[in-house]
Protein backbone atom coordinates (compact mmCIF):
# COMPACT_ATOMS: atom_id res chain seq x y z
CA UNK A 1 0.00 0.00 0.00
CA UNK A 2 1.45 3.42 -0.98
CA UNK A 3 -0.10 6.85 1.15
CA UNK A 4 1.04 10.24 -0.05
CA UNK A 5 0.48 13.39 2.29
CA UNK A 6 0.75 17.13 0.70
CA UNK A 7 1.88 19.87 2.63
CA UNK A 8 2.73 23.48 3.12
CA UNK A 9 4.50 25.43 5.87
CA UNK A 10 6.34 29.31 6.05
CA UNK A 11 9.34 29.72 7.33
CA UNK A 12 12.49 32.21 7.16
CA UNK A 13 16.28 30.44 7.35
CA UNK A 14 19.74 32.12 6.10
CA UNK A 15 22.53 29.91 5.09
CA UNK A 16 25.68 30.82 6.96
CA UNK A 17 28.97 29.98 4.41
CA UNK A 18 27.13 30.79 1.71
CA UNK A 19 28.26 33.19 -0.73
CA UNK A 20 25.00 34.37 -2.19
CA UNK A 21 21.46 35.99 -1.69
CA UNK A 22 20.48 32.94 0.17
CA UNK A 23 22.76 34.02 3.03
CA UNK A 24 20.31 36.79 4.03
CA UNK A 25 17.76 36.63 6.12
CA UNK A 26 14.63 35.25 4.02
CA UNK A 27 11.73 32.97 3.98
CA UNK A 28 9.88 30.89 1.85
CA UNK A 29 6.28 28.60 1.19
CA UNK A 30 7.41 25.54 1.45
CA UNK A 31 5.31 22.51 0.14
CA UNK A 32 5.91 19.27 -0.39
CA UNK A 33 4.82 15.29 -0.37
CA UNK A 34 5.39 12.05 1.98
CA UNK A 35 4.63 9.08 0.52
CA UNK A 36 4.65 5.87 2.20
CA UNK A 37 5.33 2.20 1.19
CA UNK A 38 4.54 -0.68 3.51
CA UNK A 39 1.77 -2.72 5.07
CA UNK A 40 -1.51 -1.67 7.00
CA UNK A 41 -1.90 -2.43 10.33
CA UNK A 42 -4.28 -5.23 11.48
CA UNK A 43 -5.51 -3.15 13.99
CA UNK A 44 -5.39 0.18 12.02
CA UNK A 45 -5.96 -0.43 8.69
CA UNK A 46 -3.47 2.51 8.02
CA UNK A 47 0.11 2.46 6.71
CA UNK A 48 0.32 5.45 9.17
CA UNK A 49 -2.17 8.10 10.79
CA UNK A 50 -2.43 11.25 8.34
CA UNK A 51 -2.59 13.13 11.33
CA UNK A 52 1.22 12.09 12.20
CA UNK A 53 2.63 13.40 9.79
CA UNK A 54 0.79 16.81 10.16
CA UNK A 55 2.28 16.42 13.26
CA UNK A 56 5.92 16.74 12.08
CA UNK A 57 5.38 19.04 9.38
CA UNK A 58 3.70 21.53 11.58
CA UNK A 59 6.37 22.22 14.05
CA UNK A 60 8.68 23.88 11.34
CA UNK A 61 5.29 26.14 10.11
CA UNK A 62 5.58 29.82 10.94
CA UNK A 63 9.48 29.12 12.37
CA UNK A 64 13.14 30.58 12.29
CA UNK A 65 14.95 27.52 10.81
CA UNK A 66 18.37 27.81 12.35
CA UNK A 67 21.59 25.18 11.31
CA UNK A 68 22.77 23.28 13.55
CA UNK A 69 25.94 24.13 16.41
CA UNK A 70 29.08 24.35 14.86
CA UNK A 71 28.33 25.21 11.37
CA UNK A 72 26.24 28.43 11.62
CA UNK A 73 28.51 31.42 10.54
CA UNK A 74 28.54 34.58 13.25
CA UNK A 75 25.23 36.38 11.60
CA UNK A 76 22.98 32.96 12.21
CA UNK A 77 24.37 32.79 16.15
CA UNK A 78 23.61 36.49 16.12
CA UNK A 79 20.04 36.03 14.68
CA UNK A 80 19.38 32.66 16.69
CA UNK A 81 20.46 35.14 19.80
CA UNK A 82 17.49 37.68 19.39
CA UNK A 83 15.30 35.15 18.20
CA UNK A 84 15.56 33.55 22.47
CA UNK A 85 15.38 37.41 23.19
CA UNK A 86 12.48 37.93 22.00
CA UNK A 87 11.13 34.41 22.21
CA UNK A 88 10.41 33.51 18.75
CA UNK A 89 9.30 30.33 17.22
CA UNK A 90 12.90 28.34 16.10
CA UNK A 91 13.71 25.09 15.09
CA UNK A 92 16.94 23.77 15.68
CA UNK A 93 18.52 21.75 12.78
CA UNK A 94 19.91 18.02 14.26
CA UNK A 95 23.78 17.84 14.68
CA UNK A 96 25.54 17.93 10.92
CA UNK A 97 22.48 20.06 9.34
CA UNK A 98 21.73 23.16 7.80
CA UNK A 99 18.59 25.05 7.09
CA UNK A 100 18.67 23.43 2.90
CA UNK A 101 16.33 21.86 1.60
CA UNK A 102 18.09 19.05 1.08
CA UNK A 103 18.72 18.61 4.89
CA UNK A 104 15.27 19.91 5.39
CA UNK A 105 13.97 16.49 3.55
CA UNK A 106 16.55 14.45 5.07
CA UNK A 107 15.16 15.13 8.85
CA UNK A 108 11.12 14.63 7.55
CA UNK A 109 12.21 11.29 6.16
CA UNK A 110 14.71 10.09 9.37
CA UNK A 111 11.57 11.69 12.00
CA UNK A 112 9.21 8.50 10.10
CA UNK A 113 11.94 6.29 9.69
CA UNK A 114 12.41 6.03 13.57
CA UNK A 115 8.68 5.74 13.50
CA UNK A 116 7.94 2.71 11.05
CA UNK A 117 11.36 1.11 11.52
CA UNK A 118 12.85 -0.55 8.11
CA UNK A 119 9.41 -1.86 6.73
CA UNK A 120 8.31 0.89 5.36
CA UNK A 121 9.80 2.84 1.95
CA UNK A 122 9.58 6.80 2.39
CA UNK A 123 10.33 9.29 0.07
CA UNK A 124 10.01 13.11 0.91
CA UNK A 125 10.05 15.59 -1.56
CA UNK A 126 10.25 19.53 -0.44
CA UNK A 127 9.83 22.67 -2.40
CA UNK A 128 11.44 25.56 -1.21
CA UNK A 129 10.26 27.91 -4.48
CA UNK A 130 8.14 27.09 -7.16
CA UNK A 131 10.88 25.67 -9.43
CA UNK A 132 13.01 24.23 -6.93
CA UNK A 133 12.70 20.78 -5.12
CA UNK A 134 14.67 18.25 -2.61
CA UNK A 135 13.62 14.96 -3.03
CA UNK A 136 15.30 11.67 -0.78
């Protein structure tokens, strides 16, 4: 069985040691797809509950998307500084990531992977513009 789940969330990132518009501060419309591969549940009937994935999509919506420690340039600590300040909405990027959308994807997918364990085939795509995508 095969479920698919579109979304759409805002958010603003900047991408430190980047030389280009992208390292200002900015934001985009993201949107995107999950789809699922694997079994139903006997119980369930569901490959997984809609309403899960919601779940992890919606705590980036409306956020400051900062990289993770160690590889955010001086301007992201800066901006990650008044963002506890003035206790804004942030999302911390896992150990190793940045604010792309190719690590974006990467931490949707690896969120349901520790979910549904290695029976399941998941593929996340991401949008960050219109003519832009991340798939993994």
């Amino acid at each position: 069985m095969v479920i698919s789940k579109d979304f759409r969330f805002e958010a603003a990132h900047m991408l430190s040691y980047y030389d280009g518009p992208c390292s200002n501060l900015h934001g985009h419309s993201y949107t995107g797809c999950v789809r699922i591969t694997g079994d139903t549940g006997a119980r369930t009937h569901m490959v997984l509950d809609f309403n899960i994935i919601k779940s992890i999509i919606d705590k980036w919506d409306h956020a400051l998307l900062i990289s993770a420690t160690g590889i955010r340039d001086d301007a992201e600590e800066a901006l990650l500084k008044w963002a506890i300040t003035y206790n804004k909405k942030v999302v911390m990027m896992p150990e190793g990531k940045k604010c792309t959308a190719e690590d974006m994807a990467t931490i949707i997918k690896e969120q349901l992977e520790e979910m549904l364990g290695s029976d399941h085939v998941i593929s996340v795509s991401l949008k960050e513009t219109a003519t832009s995508v991340a798939i993994v």
